[in-house]
C-alpha atoms as a PDB file:
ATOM      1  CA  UNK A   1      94.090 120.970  94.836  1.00  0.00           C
ATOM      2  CA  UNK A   2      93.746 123.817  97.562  1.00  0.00           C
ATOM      3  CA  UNK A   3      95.792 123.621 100.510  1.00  0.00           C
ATOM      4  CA  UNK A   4      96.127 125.339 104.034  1.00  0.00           C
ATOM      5  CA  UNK A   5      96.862 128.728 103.821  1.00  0.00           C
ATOM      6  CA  UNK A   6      98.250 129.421 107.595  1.00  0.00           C
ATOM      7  CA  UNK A   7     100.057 127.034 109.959  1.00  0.00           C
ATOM      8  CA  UNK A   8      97.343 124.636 111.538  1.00  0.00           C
ATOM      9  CA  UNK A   9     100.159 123.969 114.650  1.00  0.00           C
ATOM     10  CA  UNK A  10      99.386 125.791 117.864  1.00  0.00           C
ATOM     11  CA  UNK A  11      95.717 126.515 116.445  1.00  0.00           C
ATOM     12  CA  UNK A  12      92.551 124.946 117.616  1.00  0.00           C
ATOM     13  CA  UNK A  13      91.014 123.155 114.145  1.00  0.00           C
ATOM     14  CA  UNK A  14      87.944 121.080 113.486  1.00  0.00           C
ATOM     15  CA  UNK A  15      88.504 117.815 112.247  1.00  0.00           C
ATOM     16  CA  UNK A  16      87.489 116.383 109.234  1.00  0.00           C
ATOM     17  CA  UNK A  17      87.024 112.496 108.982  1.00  0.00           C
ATOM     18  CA  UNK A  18      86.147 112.151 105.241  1.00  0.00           C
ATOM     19  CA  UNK A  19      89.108 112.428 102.667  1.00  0.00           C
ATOM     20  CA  UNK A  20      90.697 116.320 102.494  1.00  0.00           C
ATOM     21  CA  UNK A  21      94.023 117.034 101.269  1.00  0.00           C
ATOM     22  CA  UNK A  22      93.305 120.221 101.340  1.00  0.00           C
ATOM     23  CA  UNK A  23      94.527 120.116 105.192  1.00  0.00           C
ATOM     24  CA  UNK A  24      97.818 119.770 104.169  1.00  0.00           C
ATOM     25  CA  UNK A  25     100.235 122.755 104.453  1.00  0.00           C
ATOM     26  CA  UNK A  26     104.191 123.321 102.985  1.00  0.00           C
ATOM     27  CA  UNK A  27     106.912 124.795 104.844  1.00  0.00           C
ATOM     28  CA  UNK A  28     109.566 125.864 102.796  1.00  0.00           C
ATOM     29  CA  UNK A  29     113.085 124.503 103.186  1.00  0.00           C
ATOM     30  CA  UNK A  30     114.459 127.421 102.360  1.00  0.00           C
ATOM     31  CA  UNK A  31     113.117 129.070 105.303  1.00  0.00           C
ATOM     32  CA  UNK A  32     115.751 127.155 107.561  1.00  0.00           C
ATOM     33  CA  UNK A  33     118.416 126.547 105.294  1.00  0.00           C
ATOM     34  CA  UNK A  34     118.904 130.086 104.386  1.00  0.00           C
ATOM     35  CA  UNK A  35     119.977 130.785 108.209  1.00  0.00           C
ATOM     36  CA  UNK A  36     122.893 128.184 107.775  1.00  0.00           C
ATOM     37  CA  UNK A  37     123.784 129.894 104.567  1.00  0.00           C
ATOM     38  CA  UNK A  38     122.651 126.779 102.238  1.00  0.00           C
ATOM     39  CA  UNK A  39     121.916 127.448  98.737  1.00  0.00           C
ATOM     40  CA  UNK A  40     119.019 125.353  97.522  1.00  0.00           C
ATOM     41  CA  UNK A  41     120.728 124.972  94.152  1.00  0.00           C
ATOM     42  CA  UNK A  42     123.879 123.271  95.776  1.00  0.00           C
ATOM     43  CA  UNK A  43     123.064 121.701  98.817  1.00  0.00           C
ATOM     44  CA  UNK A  44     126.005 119.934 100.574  1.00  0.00           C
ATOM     45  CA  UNK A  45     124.299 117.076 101.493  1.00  0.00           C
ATOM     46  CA  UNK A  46     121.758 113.627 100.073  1.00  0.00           C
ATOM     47  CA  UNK A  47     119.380 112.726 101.856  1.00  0.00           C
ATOM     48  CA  UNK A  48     115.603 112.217 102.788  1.00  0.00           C
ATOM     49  CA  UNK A  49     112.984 112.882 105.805  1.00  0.00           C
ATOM     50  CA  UNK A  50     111.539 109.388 106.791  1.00  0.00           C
ATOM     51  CA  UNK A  51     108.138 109.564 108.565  1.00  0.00           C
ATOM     52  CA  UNK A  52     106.305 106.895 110.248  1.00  0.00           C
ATOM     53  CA  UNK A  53     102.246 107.282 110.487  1.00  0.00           C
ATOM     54  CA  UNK A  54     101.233 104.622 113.436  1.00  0.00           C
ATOM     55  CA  UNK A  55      97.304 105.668 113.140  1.00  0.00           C
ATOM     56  CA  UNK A  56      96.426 105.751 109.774  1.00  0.00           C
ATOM     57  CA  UNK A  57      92.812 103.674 109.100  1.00  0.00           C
ATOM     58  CA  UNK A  58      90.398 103.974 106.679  1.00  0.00           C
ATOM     59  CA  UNK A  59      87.029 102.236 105.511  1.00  0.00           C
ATOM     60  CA  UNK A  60      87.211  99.380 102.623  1.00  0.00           C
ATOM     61  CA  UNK A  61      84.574  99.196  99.651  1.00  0.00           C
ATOM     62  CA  UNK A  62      82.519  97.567 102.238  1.00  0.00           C
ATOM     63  CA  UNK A  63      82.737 100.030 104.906  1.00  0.00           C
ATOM     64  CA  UNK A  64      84.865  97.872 106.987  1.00  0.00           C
ATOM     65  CA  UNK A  65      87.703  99.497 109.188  1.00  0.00           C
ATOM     66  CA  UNK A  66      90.933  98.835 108.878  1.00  0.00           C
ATOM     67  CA  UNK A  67      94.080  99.728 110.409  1.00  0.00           C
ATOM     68  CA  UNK A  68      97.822 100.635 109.072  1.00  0.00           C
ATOM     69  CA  UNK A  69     101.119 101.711 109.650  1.00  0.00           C
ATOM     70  CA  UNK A  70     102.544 104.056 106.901  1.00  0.00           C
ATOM     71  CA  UNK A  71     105.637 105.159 106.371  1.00  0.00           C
ATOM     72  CA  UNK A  72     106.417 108.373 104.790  1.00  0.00           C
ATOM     73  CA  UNK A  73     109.583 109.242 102.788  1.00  0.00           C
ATOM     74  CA  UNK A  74     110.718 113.229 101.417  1.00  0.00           C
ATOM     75  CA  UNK A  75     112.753 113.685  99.628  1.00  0.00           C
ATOM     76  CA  UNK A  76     115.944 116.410 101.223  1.00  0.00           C
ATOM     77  CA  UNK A  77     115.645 118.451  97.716  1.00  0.00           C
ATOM     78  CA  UNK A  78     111.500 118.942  97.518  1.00  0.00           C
ATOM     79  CA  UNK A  79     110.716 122.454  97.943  1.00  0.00           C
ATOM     80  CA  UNK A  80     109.122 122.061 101.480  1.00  0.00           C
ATOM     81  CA  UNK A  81     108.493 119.914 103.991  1.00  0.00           C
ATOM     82  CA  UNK A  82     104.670 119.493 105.321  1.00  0.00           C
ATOM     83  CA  UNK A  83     103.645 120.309 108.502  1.00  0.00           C
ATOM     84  CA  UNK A  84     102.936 118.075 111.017  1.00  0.00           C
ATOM     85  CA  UNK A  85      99.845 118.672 112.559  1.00  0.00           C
ATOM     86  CA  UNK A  86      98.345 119.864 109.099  1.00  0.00           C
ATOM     87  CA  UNK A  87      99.902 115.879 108.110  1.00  0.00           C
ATOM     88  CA  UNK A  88      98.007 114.897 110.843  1.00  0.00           C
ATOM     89  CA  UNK A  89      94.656 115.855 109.995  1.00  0.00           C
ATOM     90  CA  UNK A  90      95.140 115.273 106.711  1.00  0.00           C
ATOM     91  CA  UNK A  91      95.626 111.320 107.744  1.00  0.00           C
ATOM     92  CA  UNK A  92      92.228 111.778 110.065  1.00  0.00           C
ATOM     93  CA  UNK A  93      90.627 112.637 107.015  1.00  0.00           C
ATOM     94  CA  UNK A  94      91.099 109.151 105.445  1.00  0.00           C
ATOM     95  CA  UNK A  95      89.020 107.713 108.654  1.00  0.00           C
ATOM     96  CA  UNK A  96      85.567 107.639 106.801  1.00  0.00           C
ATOM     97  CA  UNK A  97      86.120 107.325 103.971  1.00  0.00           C
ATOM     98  CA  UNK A  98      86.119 103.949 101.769  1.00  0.00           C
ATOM     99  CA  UNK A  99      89.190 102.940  99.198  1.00  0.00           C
ATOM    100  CA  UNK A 100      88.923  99.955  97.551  1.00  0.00           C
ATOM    101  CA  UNK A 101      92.335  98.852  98.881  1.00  0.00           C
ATOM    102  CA  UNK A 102      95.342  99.775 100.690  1.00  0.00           C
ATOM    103  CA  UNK A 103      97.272 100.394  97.294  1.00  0.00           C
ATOM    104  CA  UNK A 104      94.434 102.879  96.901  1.00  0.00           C
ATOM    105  CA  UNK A 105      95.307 104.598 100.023  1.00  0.00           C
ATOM    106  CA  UNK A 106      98.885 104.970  99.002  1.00  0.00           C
ATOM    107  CA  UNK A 107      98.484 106.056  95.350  1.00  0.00           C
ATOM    108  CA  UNK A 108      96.345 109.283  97.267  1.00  0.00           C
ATOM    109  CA  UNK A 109      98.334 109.815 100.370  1.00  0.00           C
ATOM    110  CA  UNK A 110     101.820 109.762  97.055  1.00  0.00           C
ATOM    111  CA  UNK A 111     100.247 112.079  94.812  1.00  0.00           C
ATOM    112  CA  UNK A 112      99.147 114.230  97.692  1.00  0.00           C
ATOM    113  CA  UNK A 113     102.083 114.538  99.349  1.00  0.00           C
ATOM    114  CA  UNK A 114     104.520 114.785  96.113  1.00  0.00           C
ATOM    115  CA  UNK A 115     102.346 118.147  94.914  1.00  0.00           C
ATOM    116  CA  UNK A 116     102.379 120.193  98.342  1.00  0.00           C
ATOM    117  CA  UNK A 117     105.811 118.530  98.954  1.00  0.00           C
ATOM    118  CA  UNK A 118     107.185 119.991  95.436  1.00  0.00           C
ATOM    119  CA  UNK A 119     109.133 116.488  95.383  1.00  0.00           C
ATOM    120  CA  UNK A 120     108.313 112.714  94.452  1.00  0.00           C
ATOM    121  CA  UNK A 121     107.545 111.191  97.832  1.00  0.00           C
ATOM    122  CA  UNK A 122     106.985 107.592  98.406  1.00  0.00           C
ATOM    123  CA  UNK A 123     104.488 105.918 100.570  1.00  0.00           C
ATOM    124  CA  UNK A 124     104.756 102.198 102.292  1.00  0.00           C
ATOM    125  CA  UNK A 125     101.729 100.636 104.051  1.00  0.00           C
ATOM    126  CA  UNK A 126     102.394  97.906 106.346  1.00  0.00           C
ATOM    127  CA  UNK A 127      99.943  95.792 108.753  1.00  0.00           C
ATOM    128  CA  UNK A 128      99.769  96.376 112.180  1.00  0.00           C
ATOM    129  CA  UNK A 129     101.081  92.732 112.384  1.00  0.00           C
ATOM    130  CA  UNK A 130     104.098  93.091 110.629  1.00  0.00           C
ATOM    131  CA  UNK A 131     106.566  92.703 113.377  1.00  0.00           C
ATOM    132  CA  UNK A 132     109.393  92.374 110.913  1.00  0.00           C
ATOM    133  CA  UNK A 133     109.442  95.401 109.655  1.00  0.00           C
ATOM    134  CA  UNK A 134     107.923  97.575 112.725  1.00  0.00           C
ATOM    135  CA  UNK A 135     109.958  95.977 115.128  1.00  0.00           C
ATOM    136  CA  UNK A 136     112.437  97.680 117.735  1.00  0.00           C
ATOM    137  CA  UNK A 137     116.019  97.756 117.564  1.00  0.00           C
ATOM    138  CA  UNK A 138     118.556  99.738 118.964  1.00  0.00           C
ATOM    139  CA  UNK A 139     120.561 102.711 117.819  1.00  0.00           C
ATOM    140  CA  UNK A 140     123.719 102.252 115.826  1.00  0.00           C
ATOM    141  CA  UNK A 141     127.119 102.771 117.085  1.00  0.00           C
ATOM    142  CA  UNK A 142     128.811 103.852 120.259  1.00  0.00           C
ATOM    143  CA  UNK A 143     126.593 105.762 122.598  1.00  0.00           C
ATOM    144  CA  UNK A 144     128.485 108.641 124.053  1.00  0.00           C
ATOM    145  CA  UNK A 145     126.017 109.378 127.059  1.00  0.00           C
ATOM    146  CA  UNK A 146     128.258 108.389 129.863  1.00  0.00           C
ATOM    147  CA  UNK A 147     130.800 111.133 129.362  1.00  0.00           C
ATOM    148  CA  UNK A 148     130.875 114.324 131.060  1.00  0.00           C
ATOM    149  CA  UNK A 149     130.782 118.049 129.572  1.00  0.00           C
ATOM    150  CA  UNK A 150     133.688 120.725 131.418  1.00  0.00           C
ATOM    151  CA  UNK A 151     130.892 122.947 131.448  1.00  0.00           C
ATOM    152  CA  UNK A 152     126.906 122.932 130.045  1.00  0.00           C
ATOM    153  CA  UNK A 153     126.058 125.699 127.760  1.00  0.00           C
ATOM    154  CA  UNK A 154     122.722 125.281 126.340  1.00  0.00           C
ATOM    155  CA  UNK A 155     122.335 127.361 123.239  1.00  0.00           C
ATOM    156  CA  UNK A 156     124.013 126.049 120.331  1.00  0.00           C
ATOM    157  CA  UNK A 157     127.891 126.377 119.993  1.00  0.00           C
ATOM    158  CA  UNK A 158     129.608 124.708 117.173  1.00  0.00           C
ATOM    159  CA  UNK A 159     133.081 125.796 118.889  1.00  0.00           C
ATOM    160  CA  UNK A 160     132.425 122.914 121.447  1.00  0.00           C
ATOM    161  CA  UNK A 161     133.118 120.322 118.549  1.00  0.00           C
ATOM    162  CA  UNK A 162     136.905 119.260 118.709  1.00  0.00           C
ATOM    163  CA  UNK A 163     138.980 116.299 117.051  1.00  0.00           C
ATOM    164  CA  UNK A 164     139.986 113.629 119.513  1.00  0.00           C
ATOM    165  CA  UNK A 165     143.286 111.708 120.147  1.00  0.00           C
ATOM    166  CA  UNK A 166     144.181 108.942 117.657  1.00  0.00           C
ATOM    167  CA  UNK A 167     144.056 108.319 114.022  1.00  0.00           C
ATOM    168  CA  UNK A 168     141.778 108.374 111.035  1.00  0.00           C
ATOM    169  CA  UNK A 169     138.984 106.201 111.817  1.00  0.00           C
ATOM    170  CA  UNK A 170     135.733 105.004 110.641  1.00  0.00           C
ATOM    171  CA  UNK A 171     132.705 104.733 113.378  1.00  0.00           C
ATOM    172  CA  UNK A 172     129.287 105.203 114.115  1.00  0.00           C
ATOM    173  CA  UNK A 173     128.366 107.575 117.637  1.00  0.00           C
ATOM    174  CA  UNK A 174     125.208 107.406 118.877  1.00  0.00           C
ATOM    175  CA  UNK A 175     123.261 109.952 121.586  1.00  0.00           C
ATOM    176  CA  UNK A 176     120.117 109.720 123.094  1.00  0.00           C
ATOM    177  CA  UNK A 177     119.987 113.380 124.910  1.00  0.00           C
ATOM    178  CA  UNK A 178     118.896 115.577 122.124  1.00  0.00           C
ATOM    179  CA  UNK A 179     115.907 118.119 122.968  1.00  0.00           C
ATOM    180  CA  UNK A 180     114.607 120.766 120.801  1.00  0.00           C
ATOM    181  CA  UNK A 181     111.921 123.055 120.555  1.00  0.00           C
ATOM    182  CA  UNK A 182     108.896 123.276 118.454  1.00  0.00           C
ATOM    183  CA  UNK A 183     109.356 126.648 116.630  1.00  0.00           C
ATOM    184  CA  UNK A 184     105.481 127.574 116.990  1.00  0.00           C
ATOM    185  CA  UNK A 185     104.329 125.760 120.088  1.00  0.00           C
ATOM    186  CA  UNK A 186     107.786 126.133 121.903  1.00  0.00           C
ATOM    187  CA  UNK A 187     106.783 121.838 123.139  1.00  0.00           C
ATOM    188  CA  UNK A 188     110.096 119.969 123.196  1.00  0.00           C
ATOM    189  CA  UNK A 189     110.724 117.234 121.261  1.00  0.00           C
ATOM    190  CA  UNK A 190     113.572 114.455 121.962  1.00  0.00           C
ATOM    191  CA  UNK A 191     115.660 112.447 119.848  1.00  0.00           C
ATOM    192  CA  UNK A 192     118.518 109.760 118.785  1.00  0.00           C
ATOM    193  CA  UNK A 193     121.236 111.180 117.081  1.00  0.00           C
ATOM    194  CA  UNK A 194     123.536 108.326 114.686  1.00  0.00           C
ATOM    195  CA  UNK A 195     126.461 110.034 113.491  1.00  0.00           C
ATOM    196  CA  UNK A 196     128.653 108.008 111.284  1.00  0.00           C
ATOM    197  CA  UNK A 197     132.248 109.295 109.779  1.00  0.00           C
ATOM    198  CA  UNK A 198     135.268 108.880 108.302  1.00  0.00           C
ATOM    199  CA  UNK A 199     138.433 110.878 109.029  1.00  0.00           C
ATOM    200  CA  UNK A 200     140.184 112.131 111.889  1.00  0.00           C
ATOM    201  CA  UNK A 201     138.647 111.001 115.120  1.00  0.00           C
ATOM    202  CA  UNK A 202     135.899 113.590 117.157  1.00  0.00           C
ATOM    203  CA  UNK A 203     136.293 114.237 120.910  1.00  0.00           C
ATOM    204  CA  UNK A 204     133.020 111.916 121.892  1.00  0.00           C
ATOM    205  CA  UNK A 205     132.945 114.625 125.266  1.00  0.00           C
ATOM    206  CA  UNK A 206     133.461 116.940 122.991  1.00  0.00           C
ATOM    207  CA  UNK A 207     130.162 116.482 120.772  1.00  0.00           C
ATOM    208  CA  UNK A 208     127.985 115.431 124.146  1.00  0.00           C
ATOM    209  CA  UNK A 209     128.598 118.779 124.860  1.00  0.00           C
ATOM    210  CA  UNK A 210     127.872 120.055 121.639  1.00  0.00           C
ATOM    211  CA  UNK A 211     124.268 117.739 121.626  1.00  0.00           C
ATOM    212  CA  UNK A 212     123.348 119.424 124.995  1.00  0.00           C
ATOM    213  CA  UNK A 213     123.783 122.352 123.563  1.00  0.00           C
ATOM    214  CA  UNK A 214     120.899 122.256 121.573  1.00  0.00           C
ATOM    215  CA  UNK A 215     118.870 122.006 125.052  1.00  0.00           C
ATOM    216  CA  UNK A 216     116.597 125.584 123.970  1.00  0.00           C
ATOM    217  CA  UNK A 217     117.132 125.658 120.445  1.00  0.00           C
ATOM    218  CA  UNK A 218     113.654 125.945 118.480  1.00  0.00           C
ATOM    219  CA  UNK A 219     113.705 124.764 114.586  1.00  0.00           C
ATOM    220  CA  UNK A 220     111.540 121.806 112.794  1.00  0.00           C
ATOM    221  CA  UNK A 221     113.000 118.188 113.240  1.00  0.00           C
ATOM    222  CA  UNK A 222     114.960 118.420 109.576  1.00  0.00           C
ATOM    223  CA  UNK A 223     116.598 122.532 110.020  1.00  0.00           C
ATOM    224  CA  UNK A 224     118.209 120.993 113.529  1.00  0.00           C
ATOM    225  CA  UNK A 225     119.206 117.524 111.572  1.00  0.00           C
ATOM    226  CA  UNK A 226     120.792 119.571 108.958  1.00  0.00           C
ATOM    227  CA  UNK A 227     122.209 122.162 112.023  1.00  0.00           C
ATOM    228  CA  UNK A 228     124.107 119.546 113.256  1.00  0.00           C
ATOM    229  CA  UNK A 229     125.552 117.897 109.503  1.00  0.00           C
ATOM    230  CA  UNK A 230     126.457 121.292 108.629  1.00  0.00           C
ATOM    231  CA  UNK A 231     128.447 122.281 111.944  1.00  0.00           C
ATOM    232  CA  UNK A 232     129.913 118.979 111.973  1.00  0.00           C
ATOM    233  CA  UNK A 233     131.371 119.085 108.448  1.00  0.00           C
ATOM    234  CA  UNK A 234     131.889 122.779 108.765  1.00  0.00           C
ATOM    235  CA  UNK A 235     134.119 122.631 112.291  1.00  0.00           C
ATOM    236  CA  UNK A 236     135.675 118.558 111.889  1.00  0.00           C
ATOM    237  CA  UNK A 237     136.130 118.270 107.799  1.00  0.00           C
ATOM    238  CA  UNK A 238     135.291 114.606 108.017  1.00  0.00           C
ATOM    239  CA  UNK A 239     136.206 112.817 104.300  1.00  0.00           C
ATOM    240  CA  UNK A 240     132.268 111.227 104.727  1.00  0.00           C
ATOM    241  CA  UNK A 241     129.496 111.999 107.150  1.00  0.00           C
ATOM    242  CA  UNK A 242     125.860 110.706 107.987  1.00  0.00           C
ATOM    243  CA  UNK A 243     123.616 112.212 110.511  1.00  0.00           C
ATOM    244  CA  UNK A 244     120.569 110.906 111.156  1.00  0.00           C
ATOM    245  CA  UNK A 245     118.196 112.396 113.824  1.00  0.00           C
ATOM    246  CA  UNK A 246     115.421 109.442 115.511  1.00  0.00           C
ATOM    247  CA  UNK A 247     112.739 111.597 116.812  1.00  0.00           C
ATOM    248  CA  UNK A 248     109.965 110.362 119.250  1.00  0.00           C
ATOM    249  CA  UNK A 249     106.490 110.428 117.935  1.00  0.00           C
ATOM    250  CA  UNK A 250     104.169 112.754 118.530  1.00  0.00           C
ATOM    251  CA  UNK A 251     100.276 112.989 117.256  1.00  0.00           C
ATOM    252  CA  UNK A 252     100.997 109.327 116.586  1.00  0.00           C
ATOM    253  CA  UNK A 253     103.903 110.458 113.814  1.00  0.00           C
ATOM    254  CA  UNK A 254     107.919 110.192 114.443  1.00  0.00           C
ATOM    255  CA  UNK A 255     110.158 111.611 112.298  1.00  0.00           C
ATOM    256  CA  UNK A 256     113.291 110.478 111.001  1.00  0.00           C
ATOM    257  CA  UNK A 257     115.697 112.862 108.942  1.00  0.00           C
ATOM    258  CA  UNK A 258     118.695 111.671 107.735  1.00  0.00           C
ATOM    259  CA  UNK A 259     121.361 113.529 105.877  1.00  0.00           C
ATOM    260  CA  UNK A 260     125.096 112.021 104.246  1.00  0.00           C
ATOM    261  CA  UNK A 261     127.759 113.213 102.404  1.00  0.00           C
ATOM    262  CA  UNK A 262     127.336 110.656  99.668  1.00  0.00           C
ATOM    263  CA  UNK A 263     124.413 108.897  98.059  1.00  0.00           C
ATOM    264  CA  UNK A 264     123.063 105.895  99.638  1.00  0.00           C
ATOM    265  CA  UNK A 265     119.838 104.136 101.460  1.00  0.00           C
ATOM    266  CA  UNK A 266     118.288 104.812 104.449  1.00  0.00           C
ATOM    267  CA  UNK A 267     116.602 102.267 106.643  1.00  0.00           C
ATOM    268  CA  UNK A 268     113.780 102.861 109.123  1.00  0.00           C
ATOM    269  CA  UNK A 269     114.702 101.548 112.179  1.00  0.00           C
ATOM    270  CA  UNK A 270     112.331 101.902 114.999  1.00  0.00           C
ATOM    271  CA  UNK A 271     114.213 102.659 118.426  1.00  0.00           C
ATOM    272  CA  UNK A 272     112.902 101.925 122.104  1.00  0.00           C
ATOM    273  CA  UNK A 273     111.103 105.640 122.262  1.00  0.00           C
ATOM    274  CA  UNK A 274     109.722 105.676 118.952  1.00  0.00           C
END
């Protein structure tokens, strides 16, 4: 299968409405971990990069539209992530053309994805009915956004992260102030931030400080998920971590990395923005 062979984002494309992976184009991990010192072969985290797809459609063996909500899972080990736009064109190009069925649909959109990915990524298709799984809820946790900074710095300063007063604990914080920056378009994108520990308890001030300062930062939605595990763990030493970044859609995708200390499941929980 060809693929892209330079970034579609920031470009002006021409779209293609009949089935093309070939519009799909990696980014390698590596390209963002190696500025935060990660080595590939021992990374310091689990975890996977959840994407929801609101406007994926197709035509059935009939030629009859239909509509779907698909959600997207990578793996945190595959070799790279795939871009978004290119992702997005990539799902236009399902538009016209006609699978026999929505299990179809995902058996392409999997094997696709797993080979540019360089990981086994999974694929869910849901109806645009299914309120129970695509409803809202809110964000875990405490939310922190009521407390006040000594000062706003707004490049990003691990130093700002402090333990608080009181004992070992176990809790989930929650923030809904995060902006970062595309790293080719320079457009900002917003998120939730869930952060859920164990050990000694963090200054809540203290890390609302630390979120603003990633006010001009630029990096792709999973380098500034795995920014914030790694300075987290790095500065507080917590005995088990989870961060998970809720990112607002955009080109009718959100996504959703999430990154722990230990094994375990992610859900998909669509917040108010997303």
């Amino acid at each position: 299968m060809n693929m892209r062979t330079e970034n579609p984002l920031g470009e002006k494309v021409g779209y293609t409405f009949t089935y093309d992976p070939a519009q799909l184009f990696p980014v390698e991990r590596a390209l963002g971990r190696g500025a935060l010192g990660l080595d590939e072969g021992a990374l310091p985290f689990y975890g996977e990069d959840i994407w929801t797809a609101w406007e994926l459609s197709w035509l059935d063996g009939k030629g009859k539209p239909v509509s779907a909500v698909a959600e997207i899972r990578f793996p945190s080990t595959s070799r790279c992530i795939v871009e978004s736009k290119s992702l997005k064109l990539y799902l236009n190009s399902f538009n016209m053309s006609r699978f026999e069925c929505a299990v179809k649909v995902r058996e392409a959109m999997e094997a696709d994805l797993s080979r540019v990915a360089e990981g086994e990524v999974t694929v869910a298709i849901f109806g645009c009915d299914d309120t129970e799984v695509l409803s809202v809820e809110k964000a875990g946790g405490t939310c922190i956004d009521h407390h006040e900074a000594e000062a706003y710095v707004y490049d990003v300063d691990a130093s700002l992260l402090k333990h608080g007063e009181g004992e070992m604990t176990e809790e989930t914080l929650c923030s809904h102030i995060l902006r970062t920056n595309c790293p080719v378009t320079g457009q900002p994108d917003w998120a939730t931030v869930e952060i859920t520990y164990s050990g000694k308890k963090i200054d809540e001030a203290a890390l609302f400080a630390y979120l603003v300062s990633f006010r001009t930062h630029t990096g792709y939605h999973e380098n500034c998920v795995e920014t914030l595990y790694t300075d987290i763990m790095t500065r507080l030493a917590p005995t088990f971590l989870t961060v998970v970044g809720r990112f607002t859609r955009r080109g009718g995708l959100d996504i959703n990395p999430c990154r722990s200390s230990a094994p375990k499941s992610f859900s998909n929980r669509r917040l108010v923005r997303q």
